[in-house]
C-alpha atoms as a PDB file:
ATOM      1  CA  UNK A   1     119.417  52.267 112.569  1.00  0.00           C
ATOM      2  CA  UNK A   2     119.926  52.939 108.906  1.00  0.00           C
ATOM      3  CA  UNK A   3     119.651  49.925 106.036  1.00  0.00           C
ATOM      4  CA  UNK A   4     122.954  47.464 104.812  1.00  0.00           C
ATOM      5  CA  UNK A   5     124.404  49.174 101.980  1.00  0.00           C
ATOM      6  CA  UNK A   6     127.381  48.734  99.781  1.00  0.00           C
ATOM      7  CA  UNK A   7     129.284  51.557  98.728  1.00  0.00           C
ATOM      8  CA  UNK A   8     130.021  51.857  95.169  1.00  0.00           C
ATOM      9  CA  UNK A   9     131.729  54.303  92.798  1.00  0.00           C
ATOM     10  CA  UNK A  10     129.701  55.688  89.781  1.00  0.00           C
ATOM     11  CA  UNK A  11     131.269  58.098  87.165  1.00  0.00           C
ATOM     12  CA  UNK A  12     128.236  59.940  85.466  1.00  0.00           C
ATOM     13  CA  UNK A  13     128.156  61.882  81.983  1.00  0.00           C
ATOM     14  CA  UNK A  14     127.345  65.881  81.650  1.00  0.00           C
ATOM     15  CA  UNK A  15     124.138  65.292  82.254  1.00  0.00           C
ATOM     16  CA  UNK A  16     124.787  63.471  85.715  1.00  0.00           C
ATOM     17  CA  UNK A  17     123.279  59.727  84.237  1.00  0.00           C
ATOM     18  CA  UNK A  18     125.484  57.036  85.407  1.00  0.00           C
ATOM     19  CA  UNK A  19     127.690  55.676  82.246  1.00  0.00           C
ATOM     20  CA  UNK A  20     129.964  53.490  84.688  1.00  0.00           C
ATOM     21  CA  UNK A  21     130.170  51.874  87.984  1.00  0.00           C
ATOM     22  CA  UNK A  22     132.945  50.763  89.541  1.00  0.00           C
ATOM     23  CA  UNK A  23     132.263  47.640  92.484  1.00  0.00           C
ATOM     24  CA  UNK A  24     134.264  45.480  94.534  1.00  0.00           C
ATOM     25  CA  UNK A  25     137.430  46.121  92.243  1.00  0.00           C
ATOM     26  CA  UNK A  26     135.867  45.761  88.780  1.00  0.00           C
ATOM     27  CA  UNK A  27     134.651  48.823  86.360  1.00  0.00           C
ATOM     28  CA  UNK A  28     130.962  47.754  84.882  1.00  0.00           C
ATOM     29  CA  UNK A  29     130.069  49.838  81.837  1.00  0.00           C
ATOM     30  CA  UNK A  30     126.065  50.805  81.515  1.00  0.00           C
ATOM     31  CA  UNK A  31     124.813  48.644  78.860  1.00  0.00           C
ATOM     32  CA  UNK A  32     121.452  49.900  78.490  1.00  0.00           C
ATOM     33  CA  UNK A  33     119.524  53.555  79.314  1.00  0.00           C
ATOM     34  CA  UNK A  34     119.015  53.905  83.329  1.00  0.00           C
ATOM     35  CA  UNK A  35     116.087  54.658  85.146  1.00  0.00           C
ATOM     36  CA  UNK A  36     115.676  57.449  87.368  1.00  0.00           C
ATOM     37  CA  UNK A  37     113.290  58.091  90.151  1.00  0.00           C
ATOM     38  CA  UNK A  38     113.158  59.997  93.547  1.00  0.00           C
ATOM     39  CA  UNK A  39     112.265  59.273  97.096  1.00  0.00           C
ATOM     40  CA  UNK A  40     112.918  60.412 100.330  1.00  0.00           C
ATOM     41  CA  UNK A  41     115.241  58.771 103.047  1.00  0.00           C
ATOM     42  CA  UNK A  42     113.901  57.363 106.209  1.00  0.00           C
ATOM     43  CA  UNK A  43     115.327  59.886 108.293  1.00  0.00           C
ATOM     44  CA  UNK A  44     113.443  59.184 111.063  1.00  0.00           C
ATOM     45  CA  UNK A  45     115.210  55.632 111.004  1.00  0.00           C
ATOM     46  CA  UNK A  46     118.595  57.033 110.772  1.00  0.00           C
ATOM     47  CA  UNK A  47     120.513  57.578 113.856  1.00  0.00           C
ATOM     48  CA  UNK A  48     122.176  61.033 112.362  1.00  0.00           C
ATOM     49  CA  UNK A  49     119.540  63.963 112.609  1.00  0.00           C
ATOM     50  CA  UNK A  50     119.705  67.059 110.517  1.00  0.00           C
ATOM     51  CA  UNK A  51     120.898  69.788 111.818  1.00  0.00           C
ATOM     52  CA  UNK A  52     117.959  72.300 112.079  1.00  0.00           C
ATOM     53  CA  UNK A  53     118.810  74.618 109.501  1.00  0.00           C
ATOM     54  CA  UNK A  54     119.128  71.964 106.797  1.00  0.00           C
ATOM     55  CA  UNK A  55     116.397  72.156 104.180  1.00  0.00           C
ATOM     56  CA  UNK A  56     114.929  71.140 101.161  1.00  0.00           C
ATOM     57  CA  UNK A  57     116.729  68.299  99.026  1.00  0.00           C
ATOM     58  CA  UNK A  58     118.709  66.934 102.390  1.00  0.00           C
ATOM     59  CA  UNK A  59     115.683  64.152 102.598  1.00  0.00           C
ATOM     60  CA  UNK A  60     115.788  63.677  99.009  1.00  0.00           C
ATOM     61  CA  UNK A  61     117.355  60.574  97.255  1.00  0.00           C
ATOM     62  CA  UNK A  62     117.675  59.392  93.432  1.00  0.00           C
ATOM     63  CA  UNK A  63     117.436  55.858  92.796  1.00  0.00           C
ATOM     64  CA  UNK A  64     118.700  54.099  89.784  1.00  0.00           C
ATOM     65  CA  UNK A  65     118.481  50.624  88.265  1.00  0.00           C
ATOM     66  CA  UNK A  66     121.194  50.063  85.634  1.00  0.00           C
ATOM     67  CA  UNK A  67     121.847  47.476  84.047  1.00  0.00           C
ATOM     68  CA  UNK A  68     125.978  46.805  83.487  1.00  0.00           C
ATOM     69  CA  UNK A  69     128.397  44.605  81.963  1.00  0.00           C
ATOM     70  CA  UNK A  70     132.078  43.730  82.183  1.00  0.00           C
ATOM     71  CA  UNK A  71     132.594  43.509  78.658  1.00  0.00           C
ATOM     72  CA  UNK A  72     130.240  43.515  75.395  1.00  0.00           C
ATOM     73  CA  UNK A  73     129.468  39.821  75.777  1.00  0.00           C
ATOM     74  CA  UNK A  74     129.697  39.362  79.855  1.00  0.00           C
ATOM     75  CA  UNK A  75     126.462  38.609  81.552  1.00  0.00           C
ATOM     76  CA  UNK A  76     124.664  41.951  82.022  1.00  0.00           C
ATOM     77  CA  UNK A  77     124.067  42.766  85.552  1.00  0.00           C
ATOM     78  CA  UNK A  78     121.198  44.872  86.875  1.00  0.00           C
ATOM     79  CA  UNK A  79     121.986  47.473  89.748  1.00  0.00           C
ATOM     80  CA  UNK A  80     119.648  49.264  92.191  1.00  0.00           C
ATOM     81  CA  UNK A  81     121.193  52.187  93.413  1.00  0.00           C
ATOM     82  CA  UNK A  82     120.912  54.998  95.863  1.00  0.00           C
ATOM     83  CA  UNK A  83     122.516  58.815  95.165  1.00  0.00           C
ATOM     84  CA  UNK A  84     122.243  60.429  98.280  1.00  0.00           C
ATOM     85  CA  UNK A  85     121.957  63.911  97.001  1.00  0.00           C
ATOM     86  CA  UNK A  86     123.106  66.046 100.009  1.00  0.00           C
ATOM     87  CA  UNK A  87     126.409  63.969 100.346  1.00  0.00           C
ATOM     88  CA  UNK A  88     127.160  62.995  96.790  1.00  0.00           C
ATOM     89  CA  UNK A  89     127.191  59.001  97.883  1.00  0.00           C
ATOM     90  CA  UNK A  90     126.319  56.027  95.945  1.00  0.00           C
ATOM     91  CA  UNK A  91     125.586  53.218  97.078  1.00  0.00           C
ATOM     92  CA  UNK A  92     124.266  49.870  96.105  1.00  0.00           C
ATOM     93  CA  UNK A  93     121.209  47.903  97.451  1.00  0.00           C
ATOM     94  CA  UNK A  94     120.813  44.914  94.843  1.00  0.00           C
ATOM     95  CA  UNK A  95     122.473  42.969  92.053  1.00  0.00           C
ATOM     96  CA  UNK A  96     120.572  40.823  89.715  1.00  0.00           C
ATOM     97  CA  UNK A  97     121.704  38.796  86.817  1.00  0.00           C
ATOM     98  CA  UNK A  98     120.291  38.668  83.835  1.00  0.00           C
ATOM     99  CA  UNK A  99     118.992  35.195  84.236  1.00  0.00           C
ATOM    100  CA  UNK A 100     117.062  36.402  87.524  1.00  0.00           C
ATOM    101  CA  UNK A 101     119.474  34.906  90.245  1.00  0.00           C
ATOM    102  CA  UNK A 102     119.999  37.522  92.840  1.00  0.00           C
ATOM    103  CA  UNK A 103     123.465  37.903  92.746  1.00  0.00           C
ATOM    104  CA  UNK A 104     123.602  40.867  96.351  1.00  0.00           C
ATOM    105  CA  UNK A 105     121.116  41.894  98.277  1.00  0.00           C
ATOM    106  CA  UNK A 106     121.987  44.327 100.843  1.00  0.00           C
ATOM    107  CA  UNK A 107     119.090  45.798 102.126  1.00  0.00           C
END
């Protein structure tokens, strides 16, 4: 059993920092710098195992909060995200508004 995600499109700049995310039909433009951390996946949760000669990184994920708008005076919108490093997938766990109102939560 793996966690409720949504999948999301993110187009990143040369230096592989999200500049835009695309979700649910819209393209959301990254207002302000992201933030960047690692942690590993609960593989143990997930019903797909590893194959055995898979190694370092496959456990590893990046997660991002950015915080995106529509347009320069639409409501900015924070994202947590999830870059699943072996696959190349993003997905998304949260939306916020800015005025705090949880706007998704899928995990």
């Amino acid at each position: 059993m793996g966690f409720l995600t949504e999948s999301v499109e993110v187009d990143c700049g040369a230096d592989g920092v999200p500049v835009a995310v695309h979700w649910r039909g819209r393209g959301y433009r990254v207002a302000q710098e992201p933030v960047r951390w690692y942690e590993r996946r609960a593989w143990w949760a997930e019903e797909a195992r590893l194959p055995a000669d898979r190694g370092i990184g496959a456990v590893d994920q990046q997660m991002w909060r950015v915080q995106v708008q529509l347009t320069l005076r639409s409501e900015l919108l924070t994202l947590e995200l999830v870059h699943t490093l072996d696959t190349g997938r993003w997905r998304l766990l949260a939306a916020t508004s800015s005025s705090g109102a949880q706007v998704v939560r899928c995990a």
